[in-house]
Every structure is written in structure tokens, then in C-alpha cells.
N, C-alpha and C. Protein backbone atom coordinates (compact mmCIF):
# COMPACT_ATOMS: atom_id res chain seq x y z
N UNK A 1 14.09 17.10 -23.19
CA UNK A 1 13.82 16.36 -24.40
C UNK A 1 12.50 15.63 -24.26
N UNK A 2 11.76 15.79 -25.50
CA UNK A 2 10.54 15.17 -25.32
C UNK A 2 10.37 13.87 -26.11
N UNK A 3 9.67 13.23 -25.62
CA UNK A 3 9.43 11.96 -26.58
C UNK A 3 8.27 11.67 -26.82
N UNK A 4 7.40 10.61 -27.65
CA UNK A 4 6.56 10.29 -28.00
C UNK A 4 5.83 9.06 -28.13
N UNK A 5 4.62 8.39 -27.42
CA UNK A 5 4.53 6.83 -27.60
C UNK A 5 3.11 7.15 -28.06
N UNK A 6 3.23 6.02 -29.16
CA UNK A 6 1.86 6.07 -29.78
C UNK A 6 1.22 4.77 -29.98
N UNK A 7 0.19 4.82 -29.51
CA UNK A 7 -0.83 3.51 -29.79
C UNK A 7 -1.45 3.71 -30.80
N UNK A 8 -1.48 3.16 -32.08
CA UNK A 8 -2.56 3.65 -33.36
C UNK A 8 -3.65 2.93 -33.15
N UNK A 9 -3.51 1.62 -32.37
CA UNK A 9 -4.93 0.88 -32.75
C UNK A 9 -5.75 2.01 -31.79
N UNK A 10 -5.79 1.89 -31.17
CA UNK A 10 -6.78 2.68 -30.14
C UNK A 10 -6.38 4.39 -30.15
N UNK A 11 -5.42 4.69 -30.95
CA UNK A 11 -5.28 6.13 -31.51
C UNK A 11 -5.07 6.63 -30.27
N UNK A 12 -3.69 6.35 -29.68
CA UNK A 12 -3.68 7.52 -28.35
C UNK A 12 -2.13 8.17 -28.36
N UNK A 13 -1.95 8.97 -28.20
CA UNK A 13 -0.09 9.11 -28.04
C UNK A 13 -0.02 9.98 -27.00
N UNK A 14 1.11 9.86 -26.30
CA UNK A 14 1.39 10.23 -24.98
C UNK A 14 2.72 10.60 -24.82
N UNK A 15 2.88 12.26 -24.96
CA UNK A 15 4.14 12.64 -25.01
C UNK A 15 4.82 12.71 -23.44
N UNK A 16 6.05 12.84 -23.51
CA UNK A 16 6.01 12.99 -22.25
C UNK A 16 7.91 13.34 -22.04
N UNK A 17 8.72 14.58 -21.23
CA UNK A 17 9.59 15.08 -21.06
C UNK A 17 10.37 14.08 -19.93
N UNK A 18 11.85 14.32 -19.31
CA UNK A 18 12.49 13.49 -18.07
C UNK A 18 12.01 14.11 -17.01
N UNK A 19 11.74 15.42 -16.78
CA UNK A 19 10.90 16.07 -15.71
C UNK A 19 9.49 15.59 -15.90
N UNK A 20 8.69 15.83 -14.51
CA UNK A 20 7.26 16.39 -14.45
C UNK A 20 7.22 17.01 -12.96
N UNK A 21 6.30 17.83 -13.28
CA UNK A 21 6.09 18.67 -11.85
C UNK A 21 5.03 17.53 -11.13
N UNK A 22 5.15 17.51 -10.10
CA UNK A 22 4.04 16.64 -8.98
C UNK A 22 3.36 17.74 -8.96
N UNK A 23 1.89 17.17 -9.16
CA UNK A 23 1.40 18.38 -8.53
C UNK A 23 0.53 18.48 -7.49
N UNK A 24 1.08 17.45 -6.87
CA UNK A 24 0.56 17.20 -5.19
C UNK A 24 1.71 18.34 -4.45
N UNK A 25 2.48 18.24 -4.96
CA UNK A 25 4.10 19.38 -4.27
C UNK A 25 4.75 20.35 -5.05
N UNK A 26 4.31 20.40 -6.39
CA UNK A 26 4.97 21.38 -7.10
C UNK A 26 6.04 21.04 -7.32
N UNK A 27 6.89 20.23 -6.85
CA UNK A 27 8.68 19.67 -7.38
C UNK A 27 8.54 19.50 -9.05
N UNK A 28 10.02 19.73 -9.36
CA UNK A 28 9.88 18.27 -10.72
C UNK A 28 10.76 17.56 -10.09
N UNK A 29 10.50 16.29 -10.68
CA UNK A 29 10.53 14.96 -10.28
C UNK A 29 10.89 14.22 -11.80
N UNK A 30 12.12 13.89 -11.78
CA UNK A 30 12.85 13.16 -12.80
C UNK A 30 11.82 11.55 -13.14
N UNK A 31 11.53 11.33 -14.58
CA UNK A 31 10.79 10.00 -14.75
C UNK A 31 11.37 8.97 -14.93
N UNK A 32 10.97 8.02 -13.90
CA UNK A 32 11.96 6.99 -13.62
C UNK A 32 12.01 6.44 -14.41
N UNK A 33 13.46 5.32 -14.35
CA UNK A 33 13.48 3.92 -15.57
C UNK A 33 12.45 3.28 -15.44
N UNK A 34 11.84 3.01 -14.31
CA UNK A 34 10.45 2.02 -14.62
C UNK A 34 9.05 2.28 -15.22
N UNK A 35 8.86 3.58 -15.02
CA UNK A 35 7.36 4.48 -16.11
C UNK A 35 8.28 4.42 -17.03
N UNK A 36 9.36 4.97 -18.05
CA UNK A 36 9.36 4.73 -19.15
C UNK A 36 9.04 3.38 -19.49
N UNK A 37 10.11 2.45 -18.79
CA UNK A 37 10.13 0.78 -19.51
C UNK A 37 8.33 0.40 -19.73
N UNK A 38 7.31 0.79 -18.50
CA UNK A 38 5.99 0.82 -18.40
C UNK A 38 5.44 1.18 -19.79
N UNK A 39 5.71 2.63 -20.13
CA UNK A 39 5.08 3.37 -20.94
C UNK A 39 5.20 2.33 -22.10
N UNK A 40 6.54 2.56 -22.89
CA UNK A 40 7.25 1.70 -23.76
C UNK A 40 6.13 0.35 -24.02
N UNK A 41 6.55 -0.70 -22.90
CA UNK A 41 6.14 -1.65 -22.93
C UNK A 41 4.07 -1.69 -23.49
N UNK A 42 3.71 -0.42 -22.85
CA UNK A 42 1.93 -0.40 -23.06
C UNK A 42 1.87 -0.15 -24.72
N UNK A 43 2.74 1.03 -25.27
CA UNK A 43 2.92 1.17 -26.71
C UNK A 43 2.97 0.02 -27.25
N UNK A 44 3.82 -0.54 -27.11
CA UNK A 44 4.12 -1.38 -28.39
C UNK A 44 3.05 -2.73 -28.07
N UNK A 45 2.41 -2.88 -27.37
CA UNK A 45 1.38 -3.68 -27.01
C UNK A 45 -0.04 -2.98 -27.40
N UNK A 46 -0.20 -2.04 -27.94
CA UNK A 46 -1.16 -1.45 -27.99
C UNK A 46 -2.30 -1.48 -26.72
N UNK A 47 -1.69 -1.03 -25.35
CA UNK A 47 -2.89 -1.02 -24.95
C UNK A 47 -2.22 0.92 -23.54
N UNK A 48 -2.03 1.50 -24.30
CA UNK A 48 -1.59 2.75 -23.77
C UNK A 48 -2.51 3.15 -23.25
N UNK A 49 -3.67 3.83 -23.49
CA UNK A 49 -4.89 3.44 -23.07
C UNK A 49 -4.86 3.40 -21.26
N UNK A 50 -5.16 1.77 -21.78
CA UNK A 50 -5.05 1.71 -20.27
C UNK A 50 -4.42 1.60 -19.38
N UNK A 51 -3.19 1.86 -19.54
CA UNK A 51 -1.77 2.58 -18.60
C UNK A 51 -2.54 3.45 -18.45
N UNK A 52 -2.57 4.55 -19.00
CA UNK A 52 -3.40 5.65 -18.12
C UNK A 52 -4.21 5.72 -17.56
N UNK A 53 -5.34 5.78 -17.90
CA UNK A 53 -6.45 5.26 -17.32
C UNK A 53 -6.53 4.56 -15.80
N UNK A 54 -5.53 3.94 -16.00
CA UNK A 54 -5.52 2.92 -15.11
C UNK A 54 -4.03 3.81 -13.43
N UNK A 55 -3.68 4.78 -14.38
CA UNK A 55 -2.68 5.23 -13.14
C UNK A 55 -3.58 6.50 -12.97
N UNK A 56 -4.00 7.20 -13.43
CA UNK A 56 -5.53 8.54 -13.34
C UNK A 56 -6.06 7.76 -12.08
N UNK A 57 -6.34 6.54 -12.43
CA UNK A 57 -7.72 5.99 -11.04
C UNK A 57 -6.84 5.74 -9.99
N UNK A 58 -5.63 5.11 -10.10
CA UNK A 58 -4.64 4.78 -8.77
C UNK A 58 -4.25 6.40 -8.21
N UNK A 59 -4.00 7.40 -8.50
CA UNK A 59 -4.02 8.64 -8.35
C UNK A 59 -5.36 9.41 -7.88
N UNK A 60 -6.34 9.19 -8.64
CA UNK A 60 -7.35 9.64 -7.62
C UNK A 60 -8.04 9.39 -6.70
N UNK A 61 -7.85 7.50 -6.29
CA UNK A 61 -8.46 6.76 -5.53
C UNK A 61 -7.29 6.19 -5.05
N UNK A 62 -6.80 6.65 -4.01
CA UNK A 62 -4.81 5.78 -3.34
C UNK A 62 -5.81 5.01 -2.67
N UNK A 63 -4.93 3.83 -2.15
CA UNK A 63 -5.58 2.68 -1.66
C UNK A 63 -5.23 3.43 0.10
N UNK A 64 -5.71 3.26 0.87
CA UNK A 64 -5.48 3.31 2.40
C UNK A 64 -4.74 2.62 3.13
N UNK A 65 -3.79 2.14 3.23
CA UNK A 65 -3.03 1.19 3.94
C UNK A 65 -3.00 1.23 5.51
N UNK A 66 -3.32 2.68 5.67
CA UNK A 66 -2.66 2.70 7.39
C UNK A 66 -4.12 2.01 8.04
N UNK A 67 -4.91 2.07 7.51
CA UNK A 67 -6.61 1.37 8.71
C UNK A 67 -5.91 0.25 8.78
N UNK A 68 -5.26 -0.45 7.50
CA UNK A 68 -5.08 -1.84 8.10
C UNK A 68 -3.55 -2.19 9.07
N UNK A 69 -2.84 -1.09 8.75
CA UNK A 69 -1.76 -1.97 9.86
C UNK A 69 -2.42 -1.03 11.21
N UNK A 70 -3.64 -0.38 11.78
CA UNK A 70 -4.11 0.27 12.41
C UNK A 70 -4.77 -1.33 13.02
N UNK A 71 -5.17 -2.06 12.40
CA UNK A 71 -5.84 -2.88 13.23
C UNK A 71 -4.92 -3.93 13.21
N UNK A 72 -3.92 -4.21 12.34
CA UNK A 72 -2.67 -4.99 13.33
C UNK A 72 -2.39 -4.75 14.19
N UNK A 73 -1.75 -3.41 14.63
CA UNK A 73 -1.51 -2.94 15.88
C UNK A 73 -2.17 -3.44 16.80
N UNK A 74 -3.57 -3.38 16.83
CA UNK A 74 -4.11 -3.97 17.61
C UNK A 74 -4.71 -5.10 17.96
N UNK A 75 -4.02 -5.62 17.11
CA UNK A 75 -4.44 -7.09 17.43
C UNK A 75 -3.46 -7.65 17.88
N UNK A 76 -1.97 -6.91 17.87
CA UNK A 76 -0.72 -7.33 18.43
C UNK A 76 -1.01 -7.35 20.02
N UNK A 77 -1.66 -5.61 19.68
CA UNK A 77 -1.09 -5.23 21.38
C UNK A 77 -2.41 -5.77 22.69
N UNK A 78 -4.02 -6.54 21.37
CA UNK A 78 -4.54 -7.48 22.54
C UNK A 78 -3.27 -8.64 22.52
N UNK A 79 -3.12 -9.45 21.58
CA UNK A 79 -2.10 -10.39 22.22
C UNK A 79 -1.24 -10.35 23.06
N UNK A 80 -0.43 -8.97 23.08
CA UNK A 80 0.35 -8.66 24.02
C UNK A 80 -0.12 -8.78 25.39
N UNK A 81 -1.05 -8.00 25.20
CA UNK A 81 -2.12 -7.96 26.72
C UNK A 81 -2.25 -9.02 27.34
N UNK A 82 -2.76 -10.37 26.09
CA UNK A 82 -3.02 -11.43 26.92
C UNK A 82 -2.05 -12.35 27.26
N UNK A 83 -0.91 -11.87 27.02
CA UNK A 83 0.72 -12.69 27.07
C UNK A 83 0.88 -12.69 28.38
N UNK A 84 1.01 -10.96 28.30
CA UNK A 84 1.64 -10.50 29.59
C UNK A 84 -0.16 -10.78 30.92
N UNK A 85 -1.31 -10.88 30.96
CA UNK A 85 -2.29 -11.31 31.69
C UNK A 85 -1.78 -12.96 32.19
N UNK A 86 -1.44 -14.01 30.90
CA UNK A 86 -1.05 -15.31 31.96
C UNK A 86 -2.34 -16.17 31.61
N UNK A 87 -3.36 -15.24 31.13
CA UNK A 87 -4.55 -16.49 30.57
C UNK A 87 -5.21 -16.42 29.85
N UNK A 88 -6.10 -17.10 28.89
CA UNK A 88 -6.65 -16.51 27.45
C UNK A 88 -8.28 -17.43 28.03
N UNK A 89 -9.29 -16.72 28.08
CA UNK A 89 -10.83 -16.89 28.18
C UNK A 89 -11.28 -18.02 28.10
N UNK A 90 -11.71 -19.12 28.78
CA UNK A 90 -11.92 -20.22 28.52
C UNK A 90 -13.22 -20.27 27.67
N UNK A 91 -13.65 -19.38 27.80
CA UNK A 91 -15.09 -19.84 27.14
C UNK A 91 -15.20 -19.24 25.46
N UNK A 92 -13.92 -18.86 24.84
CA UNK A 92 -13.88 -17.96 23.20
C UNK A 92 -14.08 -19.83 22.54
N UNK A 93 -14.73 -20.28 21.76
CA UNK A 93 -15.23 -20.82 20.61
C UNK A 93 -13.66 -21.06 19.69
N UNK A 94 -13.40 -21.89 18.76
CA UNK A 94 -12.83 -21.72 17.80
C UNK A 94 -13.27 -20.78 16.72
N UNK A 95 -14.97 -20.69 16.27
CA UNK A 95 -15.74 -20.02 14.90
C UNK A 95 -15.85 -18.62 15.74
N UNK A 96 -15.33 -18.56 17.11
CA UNK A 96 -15.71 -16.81 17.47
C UNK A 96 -14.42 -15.99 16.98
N UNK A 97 -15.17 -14.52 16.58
CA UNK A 97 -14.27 -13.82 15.89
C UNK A 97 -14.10 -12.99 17.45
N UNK A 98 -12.89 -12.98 17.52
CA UNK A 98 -11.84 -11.59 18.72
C UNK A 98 -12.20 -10.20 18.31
N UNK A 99 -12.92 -9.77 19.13
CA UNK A 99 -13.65 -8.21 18.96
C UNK A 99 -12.22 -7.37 19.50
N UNK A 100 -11.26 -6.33 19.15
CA UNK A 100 -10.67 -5.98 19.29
C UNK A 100 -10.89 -4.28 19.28
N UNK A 101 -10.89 -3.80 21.00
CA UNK A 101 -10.79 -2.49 21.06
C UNK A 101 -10.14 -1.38 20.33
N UNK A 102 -10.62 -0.26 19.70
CA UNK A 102 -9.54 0.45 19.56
C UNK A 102 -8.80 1.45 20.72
N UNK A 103 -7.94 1.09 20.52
CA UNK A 103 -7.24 1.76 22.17
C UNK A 103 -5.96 2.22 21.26
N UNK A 104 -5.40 3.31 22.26
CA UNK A 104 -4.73 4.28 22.21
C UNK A 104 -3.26 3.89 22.82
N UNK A 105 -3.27 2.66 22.85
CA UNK A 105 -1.69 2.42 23.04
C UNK A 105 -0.31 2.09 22.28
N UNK A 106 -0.55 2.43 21.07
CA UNK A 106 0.15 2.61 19.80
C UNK A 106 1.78 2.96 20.45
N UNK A 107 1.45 4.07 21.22
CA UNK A 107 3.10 4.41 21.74
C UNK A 107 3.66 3.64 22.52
N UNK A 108 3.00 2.47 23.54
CA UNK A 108 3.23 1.76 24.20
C UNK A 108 3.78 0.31 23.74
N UNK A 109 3.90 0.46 22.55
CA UNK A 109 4.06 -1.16 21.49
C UNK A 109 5.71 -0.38 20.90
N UNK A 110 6.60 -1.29 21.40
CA UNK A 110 7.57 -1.03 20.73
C UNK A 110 8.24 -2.45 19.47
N UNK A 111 8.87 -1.97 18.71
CA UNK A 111 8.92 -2.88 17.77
C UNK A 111 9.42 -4.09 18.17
N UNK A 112 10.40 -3.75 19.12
CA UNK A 112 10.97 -5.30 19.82
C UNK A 112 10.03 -6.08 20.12
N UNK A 113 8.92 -5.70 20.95
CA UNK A 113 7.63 -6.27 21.47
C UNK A 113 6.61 -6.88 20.24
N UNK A 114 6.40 -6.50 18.93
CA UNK A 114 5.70 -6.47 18.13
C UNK A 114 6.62 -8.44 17.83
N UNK A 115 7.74 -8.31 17.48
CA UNK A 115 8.87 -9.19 16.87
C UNK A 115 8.72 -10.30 17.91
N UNK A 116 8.81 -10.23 18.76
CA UNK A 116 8.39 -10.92 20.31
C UNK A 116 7.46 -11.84 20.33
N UNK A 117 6.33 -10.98 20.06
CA UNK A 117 4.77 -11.27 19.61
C UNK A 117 4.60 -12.26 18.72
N UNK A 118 5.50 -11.82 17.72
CA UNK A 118 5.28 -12.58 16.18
C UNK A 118 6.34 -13.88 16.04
N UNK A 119 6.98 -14.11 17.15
CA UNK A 119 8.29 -15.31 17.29
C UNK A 119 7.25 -16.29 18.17
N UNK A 120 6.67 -15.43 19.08
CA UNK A 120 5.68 -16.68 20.38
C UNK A 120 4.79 -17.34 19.10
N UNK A 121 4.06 -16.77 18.58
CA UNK A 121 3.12 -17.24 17.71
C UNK A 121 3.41 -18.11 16.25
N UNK A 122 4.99 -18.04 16.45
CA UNK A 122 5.50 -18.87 14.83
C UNK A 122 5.30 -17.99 13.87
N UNK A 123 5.17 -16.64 13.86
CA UNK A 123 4.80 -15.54 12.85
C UNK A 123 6.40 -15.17 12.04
């Protein structure tokens, strides 16, 4: 079943079925309660528009998330380092920024240790 939302001020309508194929995977993929309530909600506000628009750019530009828990990791596993070392540099500044290696010990950080990390520090 198909339906229909129309914005007149800005003249846009946007049909749209309970399936859509992804076409990152080829599935269909049932449309959730929350894009309709979305859709709905942009219609009758007249600004449909830029619902789209605006999910086109989140779709062609995904945000990156993993660089940044990539450099949590490592900023855990210097802390870790310097937990388990027994002493932290007498001579680091308060205004100095912690230059943090990228190192390859990702497999070596287990989550218990991460939780550990983040209890010593009041995290």
C-alpha cells in the first residue's frame, strides 16, 4: 500500500510504500514507526523538503564514529600503561596536550580493564 505526503507550500510530495529495498544490500526493509511519524510530522509542517534533503546528505556523507572511539582506545590503554608503570612524568605541564601513540594493542584492552580505567579516574 502506498501513501502520499504532500508539502504544497514548497510543492513537494513524497510517496512512499511499508517496504523499501536498501540499496546498500538489496533487502526490503519494512518502514519503521519512526520515518513515518518523521515524514508525517515534516508534511504537515511544511518543511518535507528538508527531511530529505537532509537524510540524502546523512546517507551520502555517514559521519565516522570508529576514528573516534579509535583514539579512546588509546588513550585508555596509555592510561592503562601508566597505571600499571607506577608513575606519571614529572615534568608534563597542566596546558601540555598527551601525544598518544597509535599502537596496536586494541586486543590487549579487555573491557573489564577499560571499566577499571574509567572507576580509577571517577569516569
Amino acid at each position: 500500500m502506498f501513501k502520499t505526503y504532500t508539502d504544497y507550500l514548497n510543492k513537494t510530495a513524497l510517496t512512499f510504500s511499508e517496504t523499501f529495498i536498501d540499496v546498500k544490500t538489496g533487502n526490503n526493509t519494512p518502514v519503521s514507526p519512526k520515518v513515518k511519524e518523521q515524514i508525517e510530522y515534516h508534511a504537515t509542517n511544511q518543511t518535507l523538503m528538508h527531511l530529505v534533503l537532509s537524510a540524502l546528505h546523512n546517507y551520502l556523507h555517514p559521519k565516522t564514529s570508529n576514528s573516534n572511539n579509535e583514539k579512546i582506545l588509546a588513550e585508555i590503554a596509555e592510561l592503562r600503561r601508566l597505571i600499571e608503570g607506577g608513575s606519571i612524568p614529572s615534568n608534563r605541564t597542566r596546558n601540555h596536550e598527551f601525544t598518544f601513540k597509535n599502537n596496536t594493542e586494541k586486543a590487549d584492552l579487555d573491557i573489564n580493564e577499560v571499566v577499571d580505567v574509567l572507576e580509577a579516574f571517577g569516569g
